[in-house]
Protein backbone atom coordinates (compact mmCIF):
# COMPACT_ATOMS: atom_id res chain seq x y z
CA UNK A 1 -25.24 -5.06 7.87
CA UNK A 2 -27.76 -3.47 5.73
CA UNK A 3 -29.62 -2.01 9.19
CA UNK A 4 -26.82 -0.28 10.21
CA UNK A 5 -25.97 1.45 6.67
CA UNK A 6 -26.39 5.11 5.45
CA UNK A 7 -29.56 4.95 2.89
CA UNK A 8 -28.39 8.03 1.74
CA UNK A 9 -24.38 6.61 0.74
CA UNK A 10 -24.33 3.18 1.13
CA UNK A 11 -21.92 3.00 3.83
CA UNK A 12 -21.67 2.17 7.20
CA UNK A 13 -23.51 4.82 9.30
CA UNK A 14 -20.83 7.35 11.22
CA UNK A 15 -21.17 7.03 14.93
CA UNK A 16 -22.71 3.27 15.62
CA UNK A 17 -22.87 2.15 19.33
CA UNK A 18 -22.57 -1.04 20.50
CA UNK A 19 -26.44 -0.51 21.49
CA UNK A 20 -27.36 -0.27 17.60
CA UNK A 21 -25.29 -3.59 16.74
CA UNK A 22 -26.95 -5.57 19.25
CA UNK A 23 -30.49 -3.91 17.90
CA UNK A 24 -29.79 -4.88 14.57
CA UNK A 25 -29.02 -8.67 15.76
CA UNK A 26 -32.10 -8.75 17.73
CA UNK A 27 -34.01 -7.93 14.87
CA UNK A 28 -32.59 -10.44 12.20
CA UNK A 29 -31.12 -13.62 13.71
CA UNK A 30 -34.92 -14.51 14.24
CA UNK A 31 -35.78 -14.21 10.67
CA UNK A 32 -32.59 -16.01 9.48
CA UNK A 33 -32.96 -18.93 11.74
CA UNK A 34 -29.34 -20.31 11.85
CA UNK A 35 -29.19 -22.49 14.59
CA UNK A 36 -26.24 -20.82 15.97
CA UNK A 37 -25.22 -20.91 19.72
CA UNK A 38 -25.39 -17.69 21.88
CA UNK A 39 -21.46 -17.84 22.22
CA UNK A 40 -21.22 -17.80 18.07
CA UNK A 41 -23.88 -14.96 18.15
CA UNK A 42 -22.02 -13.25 20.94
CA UNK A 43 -18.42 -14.12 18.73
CA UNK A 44 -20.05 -12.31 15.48
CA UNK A 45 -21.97 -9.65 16.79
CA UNK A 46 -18.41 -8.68 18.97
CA UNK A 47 -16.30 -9.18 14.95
CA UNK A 48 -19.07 -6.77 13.30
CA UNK A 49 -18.79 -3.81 15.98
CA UNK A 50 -15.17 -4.14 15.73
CA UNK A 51 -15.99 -3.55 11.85
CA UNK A 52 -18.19 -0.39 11.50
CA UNK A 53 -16.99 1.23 14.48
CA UNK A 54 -13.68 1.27 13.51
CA UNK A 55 -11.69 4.26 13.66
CA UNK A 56 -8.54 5.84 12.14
CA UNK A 57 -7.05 9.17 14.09
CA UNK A 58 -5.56 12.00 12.47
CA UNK A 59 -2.27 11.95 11.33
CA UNK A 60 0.75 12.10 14.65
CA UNK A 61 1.91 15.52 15.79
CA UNK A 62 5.48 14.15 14.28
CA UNK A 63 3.70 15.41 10.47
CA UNK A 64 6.32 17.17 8.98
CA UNK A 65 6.41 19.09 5.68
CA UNK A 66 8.80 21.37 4.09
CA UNK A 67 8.32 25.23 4.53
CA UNK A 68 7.96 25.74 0.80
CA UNK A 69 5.35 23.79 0.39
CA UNK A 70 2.42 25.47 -1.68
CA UNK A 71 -0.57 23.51 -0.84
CA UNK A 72 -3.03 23.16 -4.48
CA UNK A 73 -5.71 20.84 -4.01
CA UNK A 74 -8.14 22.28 -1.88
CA UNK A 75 -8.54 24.96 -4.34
CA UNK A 76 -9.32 23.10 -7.27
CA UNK A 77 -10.68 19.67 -5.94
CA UNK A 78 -14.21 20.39 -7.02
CA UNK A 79 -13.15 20.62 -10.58
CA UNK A 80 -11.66 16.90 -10.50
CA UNK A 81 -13.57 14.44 -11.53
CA UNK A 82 -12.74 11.79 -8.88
CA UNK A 83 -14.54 9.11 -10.64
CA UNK A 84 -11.52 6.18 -9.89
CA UNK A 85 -12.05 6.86 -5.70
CA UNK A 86 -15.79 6.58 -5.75
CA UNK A 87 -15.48 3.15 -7.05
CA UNK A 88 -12.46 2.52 -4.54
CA UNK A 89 -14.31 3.67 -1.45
CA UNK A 90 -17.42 1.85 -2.69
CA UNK A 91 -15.46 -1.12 -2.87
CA UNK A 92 -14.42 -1.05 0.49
CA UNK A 93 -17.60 -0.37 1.72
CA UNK A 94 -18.82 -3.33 -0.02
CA UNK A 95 -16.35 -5.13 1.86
CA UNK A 96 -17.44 -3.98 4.93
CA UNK A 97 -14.73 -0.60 6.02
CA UNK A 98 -16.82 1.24 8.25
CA UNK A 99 -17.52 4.79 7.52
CA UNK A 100 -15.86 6.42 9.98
CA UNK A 101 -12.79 4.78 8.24
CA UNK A 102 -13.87 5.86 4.74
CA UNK A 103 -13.95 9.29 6.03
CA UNK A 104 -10.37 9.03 7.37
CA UNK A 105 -8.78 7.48 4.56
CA UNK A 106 -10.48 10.20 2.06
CA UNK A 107 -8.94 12.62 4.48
CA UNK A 108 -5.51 11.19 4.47
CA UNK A 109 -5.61 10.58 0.45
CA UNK A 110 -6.24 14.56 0.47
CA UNK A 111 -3.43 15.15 2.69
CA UNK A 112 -0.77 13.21 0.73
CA UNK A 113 -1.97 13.92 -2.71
CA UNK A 114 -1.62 18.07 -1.85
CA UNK A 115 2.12 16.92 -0.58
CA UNK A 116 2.72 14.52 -3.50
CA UNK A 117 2.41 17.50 -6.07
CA UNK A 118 -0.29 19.14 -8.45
CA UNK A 119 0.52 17.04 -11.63
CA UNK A 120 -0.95 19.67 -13.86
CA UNK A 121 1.82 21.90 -12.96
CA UNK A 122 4.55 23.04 -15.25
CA UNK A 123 7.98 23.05 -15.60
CA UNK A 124 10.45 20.79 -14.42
CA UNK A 125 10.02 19.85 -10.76
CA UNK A 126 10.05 16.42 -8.31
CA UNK A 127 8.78 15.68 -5.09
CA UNK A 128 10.40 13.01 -2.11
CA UNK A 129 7.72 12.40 0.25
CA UNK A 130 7.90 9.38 3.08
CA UNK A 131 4.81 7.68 4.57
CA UNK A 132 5.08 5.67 7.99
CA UNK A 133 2.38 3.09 9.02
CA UNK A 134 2.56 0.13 11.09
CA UNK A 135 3.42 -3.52 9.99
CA UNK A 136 0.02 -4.97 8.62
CA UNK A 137 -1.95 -2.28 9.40
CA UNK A 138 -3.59 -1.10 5.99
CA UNK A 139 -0.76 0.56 4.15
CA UNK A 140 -1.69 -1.03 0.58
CA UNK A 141 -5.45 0.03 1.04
CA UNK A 142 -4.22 3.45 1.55
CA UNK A 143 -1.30 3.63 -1.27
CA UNK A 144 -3.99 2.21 -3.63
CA UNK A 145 -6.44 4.89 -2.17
CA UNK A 146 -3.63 7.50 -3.37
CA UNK A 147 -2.92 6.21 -6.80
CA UNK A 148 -6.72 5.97 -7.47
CA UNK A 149 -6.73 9.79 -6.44
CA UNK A 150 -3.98 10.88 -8.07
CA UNK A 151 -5.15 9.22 -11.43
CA UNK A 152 -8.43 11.17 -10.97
CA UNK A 153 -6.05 14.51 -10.58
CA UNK A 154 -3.76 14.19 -13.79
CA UNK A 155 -1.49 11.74 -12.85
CA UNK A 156 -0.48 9.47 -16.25
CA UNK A 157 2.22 6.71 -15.42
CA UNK A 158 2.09 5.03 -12.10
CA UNK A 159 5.02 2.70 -10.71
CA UNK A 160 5.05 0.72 -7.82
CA UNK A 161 7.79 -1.49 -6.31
CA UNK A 162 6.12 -4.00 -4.27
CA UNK A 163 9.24 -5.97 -2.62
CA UNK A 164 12.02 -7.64 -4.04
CA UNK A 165 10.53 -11.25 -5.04
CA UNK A 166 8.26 -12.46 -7.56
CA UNK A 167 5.95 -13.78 -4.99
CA UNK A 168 5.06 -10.33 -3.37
CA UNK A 169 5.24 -8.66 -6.77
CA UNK A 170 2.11 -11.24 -8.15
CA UNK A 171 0.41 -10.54 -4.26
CA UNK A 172 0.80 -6.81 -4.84
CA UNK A 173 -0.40 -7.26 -8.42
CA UNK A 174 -3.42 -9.20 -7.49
CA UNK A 175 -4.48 -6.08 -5.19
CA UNK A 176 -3.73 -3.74 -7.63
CA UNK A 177 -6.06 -5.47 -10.12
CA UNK A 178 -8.49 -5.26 -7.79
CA UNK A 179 -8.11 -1.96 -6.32
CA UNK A 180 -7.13 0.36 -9.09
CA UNK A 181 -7.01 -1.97 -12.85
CA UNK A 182 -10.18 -3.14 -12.13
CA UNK A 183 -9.20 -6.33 -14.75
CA UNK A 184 -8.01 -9.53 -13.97
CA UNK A 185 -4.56 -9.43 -15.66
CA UNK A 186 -3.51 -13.29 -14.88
CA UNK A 187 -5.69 -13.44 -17.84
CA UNK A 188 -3.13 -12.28 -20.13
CA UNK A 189 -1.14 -14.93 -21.07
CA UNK A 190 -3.34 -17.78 -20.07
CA UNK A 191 -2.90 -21.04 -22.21
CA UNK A 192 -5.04 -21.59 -25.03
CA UNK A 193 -8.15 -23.20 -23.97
CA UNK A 194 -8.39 -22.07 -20.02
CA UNK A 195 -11.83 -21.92 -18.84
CA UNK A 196 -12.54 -18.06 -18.12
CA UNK A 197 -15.82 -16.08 -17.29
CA UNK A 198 -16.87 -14.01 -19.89
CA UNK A 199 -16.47 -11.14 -17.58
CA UNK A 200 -12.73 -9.52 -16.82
CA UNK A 201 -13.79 -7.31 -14.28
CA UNK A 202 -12.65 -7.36 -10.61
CA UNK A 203 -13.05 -5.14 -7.87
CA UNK A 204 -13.02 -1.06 -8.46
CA UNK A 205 -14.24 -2.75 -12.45
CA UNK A 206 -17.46 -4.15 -11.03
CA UNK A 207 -18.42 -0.88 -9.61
CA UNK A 208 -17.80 1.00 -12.27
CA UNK A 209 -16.53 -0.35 -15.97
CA UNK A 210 -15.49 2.94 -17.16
CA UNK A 211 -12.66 3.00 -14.74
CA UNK A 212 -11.20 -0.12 -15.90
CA UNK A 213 -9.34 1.68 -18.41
CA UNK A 214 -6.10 1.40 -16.91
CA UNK A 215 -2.94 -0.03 -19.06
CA UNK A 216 -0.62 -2.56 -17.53
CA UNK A 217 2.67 -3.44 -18.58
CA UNK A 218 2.80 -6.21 -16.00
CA UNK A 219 0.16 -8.79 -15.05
CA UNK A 220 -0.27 -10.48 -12.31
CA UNK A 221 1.35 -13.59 -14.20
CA UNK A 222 4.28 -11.59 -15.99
CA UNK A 223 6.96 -9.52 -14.25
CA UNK A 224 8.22 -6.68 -16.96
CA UNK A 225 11.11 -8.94 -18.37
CA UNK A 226 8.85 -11.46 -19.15
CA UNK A 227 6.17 -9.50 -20.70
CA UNK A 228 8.65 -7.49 -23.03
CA UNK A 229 9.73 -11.24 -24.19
CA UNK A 230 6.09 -11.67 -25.26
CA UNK A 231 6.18 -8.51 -27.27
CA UNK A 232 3.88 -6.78 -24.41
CA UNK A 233 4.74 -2.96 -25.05
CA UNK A 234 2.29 0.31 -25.32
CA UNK A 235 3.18 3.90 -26.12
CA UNK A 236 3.09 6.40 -23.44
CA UNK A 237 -0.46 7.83 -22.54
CA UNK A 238 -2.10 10.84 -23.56
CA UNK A 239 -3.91 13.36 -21.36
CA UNK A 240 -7.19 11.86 -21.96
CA UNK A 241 -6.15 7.98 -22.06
CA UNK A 242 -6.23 5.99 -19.05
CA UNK A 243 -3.29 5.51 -17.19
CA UNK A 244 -0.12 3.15 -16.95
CA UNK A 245 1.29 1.25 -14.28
CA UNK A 246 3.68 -1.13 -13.40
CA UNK A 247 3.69 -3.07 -10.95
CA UNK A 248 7.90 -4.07 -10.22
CA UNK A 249 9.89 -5.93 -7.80
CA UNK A 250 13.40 -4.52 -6.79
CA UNK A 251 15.54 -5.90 -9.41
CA UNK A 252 18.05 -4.55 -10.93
CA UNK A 253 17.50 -6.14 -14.46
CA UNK A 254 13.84 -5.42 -13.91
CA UNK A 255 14.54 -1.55 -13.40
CA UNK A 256 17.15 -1.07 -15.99
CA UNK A 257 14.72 -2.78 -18.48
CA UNK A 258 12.40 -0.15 -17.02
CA UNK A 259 15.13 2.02 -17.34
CA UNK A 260 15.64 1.64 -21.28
CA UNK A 261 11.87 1.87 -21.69
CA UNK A 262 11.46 5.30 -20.79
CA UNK A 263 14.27 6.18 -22.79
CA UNK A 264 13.24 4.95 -25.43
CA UNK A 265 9.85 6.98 -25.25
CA UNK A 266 11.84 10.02 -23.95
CA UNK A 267 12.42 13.28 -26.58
CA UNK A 268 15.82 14.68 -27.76
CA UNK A 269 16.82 16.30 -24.65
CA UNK A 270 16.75 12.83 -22.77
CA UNK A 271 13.25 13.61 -21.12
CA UNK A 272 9.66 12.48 -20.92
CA UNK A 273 7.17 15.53 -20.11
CA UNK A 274 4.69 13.44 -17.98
CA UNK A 275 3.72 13.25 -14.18
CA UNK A 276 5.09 10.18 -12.39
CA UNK A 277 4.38 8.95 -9.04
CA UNK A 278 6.32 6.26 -8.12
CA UNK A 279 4.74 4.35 -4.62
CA UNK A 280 8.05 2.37 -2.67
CA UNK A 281 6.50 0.09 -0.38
CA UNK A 282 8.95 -1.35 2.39
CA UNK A 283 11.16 1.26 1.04
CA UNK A 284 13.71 0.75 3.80
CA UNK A 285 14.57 -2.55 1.77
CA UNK A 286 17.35 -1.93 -0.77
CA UNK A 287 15.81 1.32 -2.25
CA UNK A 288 18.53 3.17 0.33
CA UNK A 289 21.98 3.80 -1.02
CA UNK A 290 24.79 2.05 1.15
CA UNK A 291 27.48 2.62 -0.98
CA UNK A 292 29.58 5.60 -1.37
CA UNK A 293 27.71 8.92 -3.07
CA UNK A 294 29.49 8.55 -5.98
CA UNK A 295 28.58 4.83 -6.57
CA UNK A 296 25.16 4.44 -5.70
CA UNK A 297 23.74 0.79 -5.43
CA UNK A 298 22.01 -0.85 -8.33
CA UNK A 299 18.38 -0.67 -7.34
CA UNK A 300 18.89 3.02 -5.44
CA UNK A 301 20.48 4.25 -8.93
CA UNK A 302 17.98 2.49 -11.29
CA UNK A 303 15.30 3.94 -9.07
CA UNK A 304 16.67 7.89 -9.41
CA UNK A 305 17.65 6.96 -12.82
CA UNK A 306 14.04 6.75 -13.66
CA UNK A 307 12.77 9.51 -11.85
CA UNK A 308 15.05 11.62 -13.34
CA UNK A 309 13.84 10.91 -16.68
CA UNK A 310 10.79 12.36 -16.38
CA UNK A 311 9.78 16.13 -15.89
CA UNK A 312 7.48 15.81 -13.19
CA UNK A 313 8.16 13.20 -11.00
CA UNK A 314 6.66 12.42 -7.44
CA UNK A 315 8.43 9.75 -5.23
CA UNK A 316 6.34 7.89 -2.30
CA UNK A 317 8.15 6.21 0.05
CA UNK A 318 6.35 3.69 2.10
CA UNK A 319 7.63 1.86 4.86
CA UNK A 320 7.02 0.70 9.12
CA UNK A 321 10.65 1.00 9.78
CA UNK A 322 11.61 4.32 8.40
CA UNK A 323 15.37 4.68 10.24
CA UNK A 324 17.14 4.26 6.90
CA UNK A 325 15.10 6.20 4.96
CA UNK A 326 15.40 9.54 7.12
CA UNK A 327 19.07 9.04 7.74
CA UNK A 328 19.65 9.07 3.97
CA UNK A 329 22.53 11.82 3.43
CA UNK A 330 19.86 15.15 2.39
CA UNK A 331 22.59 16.67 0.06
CA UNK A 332 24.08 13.23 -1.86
CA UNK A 333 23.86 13.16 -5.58
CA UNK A 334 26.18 11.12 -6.82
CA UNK A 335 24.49 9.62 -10.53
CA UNK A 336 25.98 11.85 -13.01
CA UNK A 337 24.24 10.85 -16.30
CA UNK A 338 25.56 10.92 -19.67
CA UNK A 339 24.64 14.75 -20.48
CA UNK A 340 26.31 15.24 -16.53
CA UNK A 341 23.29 15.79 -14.65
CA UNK A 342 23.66 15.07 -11.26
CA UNK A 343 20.43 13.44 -9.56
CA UNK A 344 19.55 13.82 -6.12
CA UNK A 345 19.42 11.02 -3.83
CA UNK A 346 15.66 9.51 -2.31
CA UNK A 347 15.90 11.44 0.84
CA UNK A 348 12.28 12.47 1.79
CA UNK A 349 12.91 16.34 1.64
CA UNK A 350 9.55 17.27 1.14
CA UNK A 351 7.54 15.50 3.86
CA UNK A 352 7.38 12.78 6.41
CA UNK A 353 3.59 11.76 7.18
CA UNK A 354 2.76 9.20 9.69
CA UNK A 355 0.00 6.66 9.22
CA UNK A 356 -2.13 6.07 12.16
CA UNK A 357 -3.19 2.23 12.32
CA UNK A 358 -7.24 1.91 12.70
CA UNK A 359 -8.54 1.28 16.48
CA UNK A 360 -9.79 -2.23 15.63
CA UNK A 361 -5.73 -3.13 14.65
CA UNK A 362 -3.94 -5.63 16.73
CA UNK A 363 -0.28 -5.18 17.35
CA UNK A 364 2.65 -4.50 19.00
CA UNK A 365 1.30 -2.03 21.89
CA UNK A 366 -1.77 -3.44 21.68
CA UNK A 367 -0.47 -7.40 22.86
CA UNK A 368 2.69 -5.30 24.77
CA UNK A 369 1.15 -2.04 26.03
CA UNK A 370 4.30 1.05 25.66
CA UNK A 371 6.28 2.01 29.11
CA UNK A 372 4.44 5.49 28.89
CA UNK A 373 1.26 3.59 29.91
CA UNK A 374 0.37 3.29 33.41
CA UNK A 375 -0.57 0.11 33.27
CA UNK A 376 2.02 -2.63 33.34
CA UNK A 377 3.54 -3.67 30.34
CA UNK A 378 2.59 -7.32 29.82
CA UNK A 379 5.92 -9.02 28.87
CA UNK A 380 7.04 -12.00 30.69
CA UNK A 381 10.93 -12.67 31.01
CA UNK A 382 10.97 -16.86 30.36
CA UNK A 383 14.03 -18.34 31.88
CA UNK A 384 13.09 -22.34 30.41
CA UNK A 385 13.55 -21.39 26.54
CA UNK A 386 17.66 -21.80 26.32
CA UNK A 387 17.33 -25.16 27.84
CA UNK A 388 14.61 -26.14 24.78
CA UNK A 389 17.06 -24.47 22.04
CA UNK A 390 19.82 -22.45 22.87
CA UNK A 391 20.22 -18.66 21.79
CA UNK A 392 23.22 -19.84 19.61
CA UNK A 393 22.70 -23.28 17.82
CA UNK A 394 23.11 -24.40 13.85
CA UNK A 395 20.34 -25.05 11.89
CA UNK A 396 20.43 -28.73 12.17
CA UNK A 397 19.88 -28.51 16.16
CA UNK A 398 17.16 -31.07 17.02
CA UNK A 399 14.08 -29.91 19.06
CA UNK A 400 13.20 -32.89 21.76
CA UNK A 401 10.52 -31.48 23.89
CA UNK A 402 8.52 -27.71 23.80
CA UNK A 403 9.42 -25.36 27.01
CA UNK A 404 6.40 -25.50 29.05
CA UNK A 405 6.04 -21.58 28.85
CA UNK A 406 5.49 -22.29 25.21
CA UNK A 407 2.17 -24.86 25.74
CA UNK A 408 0.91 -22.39 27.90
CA UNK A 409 1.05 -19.41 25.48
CA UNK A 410 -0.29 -21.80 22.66
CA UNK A 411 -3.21 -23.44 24.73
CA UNK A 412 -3.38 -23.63 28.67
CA UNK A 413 -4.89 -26.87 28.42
CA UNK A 414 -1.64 -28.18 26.48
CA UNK A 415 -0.41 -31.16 27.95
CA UNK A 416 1.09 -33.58 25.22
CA UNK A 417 4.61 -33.51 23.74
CA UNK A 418 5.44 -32.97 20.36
CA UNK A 419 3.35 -35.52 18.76
């Protein structure tokens, strides 16, 4: 890998052929001597071009942003320090994102961090954004991309709601240790005794220590609840602290505890005068209201409920299946709090931005090709699967046998039964 880098950066060189993969293999499988066949060589040398020559396009033609919009970055951007994404993007290099992709992603954490808001702005003010990517394809790389980014710009308090159980809460957390704490958290909280390195630092941490400064009022181990139990609690930060982030499932306990945090750190007129962006991921998923306007749902209401406390608040919503998200009702209120403010509903007003997947992803169009494409679309209509389990049947239906459609999608060479 080190043949085909950029001396000058340390990542993948922009614009590798084929021709200069196959070079570099030439010139080091010799020297390393591993006694592996020409199909392996061939297998590898086909996995690393699909690596550095990767590719992300430019956001779809659907980009949409509201007229108002008063774009702020570009203008400023070489007064920000963006310490935080020079140890994310290194990391990823490290881990082997071609450049090309690099390139694309610092583009796209531009785009979205102009739309998200300039947290150095006055006044009272809150943003609704939406973000559309494809299942699998890279959407917490790039949402940890923007909250790296946005720390660097002014950003204090960062919230993300990574799903609604504790297992993908503790998977999110994990990444975000990586990508943007740059600690190990499960360490909080260990038992007495545990055999740990020396050395907390993960990920964006081992690049560069002095971005490790991040507070947490979650580890990877503890959900909110559970850390407030353990008397886990740290005032708000200041201008020239490191940030705070929580890392929360969609709970309603969770988010009212949340909830009565920030009001509790809030001043006398209810409110907290600090830039929040709050990241949704698979936002479709019980963040939309479904009840009437004037009785929002728990999470939906704890979610605005939050927002609303503070001043500057910047709501990402992150999702592959965005129909409930953009048919949210655009004028609904409906939370009238106890001094009768009215908050507005999570409907992305400000801007819809869809996430091209890389070229080396593998999904749906790629294994079923679109009806637009000239080509045929490769989808086979079985007519043995109803006779191997029926379309209707209770979960206690026995499976005999496998359709023989099925052994030849799993292996052609299939030829036993169950066994």
């Amino acid at each position: 890998m080190g043949l085909l880098q950029d001396p000058a950066t340390g990542e993948t060189r922009i614009g590798i052929t084929e021709d200069d993969v196959r070079k570099a293999f030439d010139t080091f499988t010799p020297v390393l001597q591993t006694g592996a066949s020409d199909d392996e060589l061939e297998q590898l040398t086909r996995h690393v071009l699909a690596a550095v020559s990767a590719d992300i396009p430019g956001p779809g033609a659907g980009a949409v942003t509201k007229d108002d919009h008063e774009p702020w970055l570009r203008e400023i951007k070489s007064e920000i320090n963006w310490r935080r994404w020079r140890a994310y993007r290194k990391m990823l290099s490290k881990q082997g994102r071609s450049g090309r992709v690099l390139e694309r992603l610092d583009k796209f954490t531009d785009d979205v961090l102009d739309l998200a808001g300039n947290p150095e702005r006055p006044g009272r003010w809150n943003r609704r954004g939406l973000i559309i990517g494809d299942v699998q394809s890279g959407k917490t790389q790039n949402y940890l991309a923007l909250i790296n980014k946005a720390a660097d710009a002014g950003y204090r308090l960062v919230i993300i709601l990574s799903g609604n159980t504790e297992y993908l809460r503790r998977q999110t957390h994990e990444r975000v240790d990586e990508g943007f704490i740059g600690r190990d958290t499960r360490r909080v909280g260990m038992p007495k005794g545990a055999v740990l390195s020396k050395d907390v630092h993960i990920g964006v941490g081992k690049i560069d220590q002095d971005v490790a400064n991040a507070t947490s009022l979650t580890t990877v181990l503890m959900d909110y609840l559970q850390a407030t139990k353990n008397g886990i609690n740290v005032p708000l930060p200041s201008s020239s602290s490191g940030p705070l982030v929580f890392v929360l499932k969609k709970n309603k306990f969770v988010l009212d505890a949340v909830n009565g945090w920030a009001r509790g750190q809030s001043n006398s007129q209810g409110s907290i005068d600090l830039p929040v962006l709050l990241l949704d991921d698979e936002s479709d998923y019980a963040s939309v209201n479904t009840n009437e306007a004037e009785e929002p749902t728990a999470i939906n209401g704890a979610i605005r409920k939050i927002l609303s406390t503070f001043t500057r608040s910047s709501y990402v919503a992150i999702t592959a299946t965005p129909f409930a998200n953009i048919f949210i009702d655009y004028e609904a209120s409906g939370i009238v709090e106890t001094d009768g403010e009215e908050v507005e509903d999570l409907f992305p007003e400000d801007y819809i931005y869809p996430l091209e997947a890389p070229s080396n992803y593998v999904g749906i169009r790629a294994t079923f090709g679109t009806e637009e494409e000239d080509q045929p679309v490769s989808v086979q209509y079985l007519t043995d699967a109803q006779q191997w389990i029926p379309v209707k049947h209770k979960k206690t239906q026995p499976v005999g046998s496998l359709p023989e459609s099925l052994k030849e999608a799993v292996s052609p060479g299939f030829s036993s039964g169950l066994g």
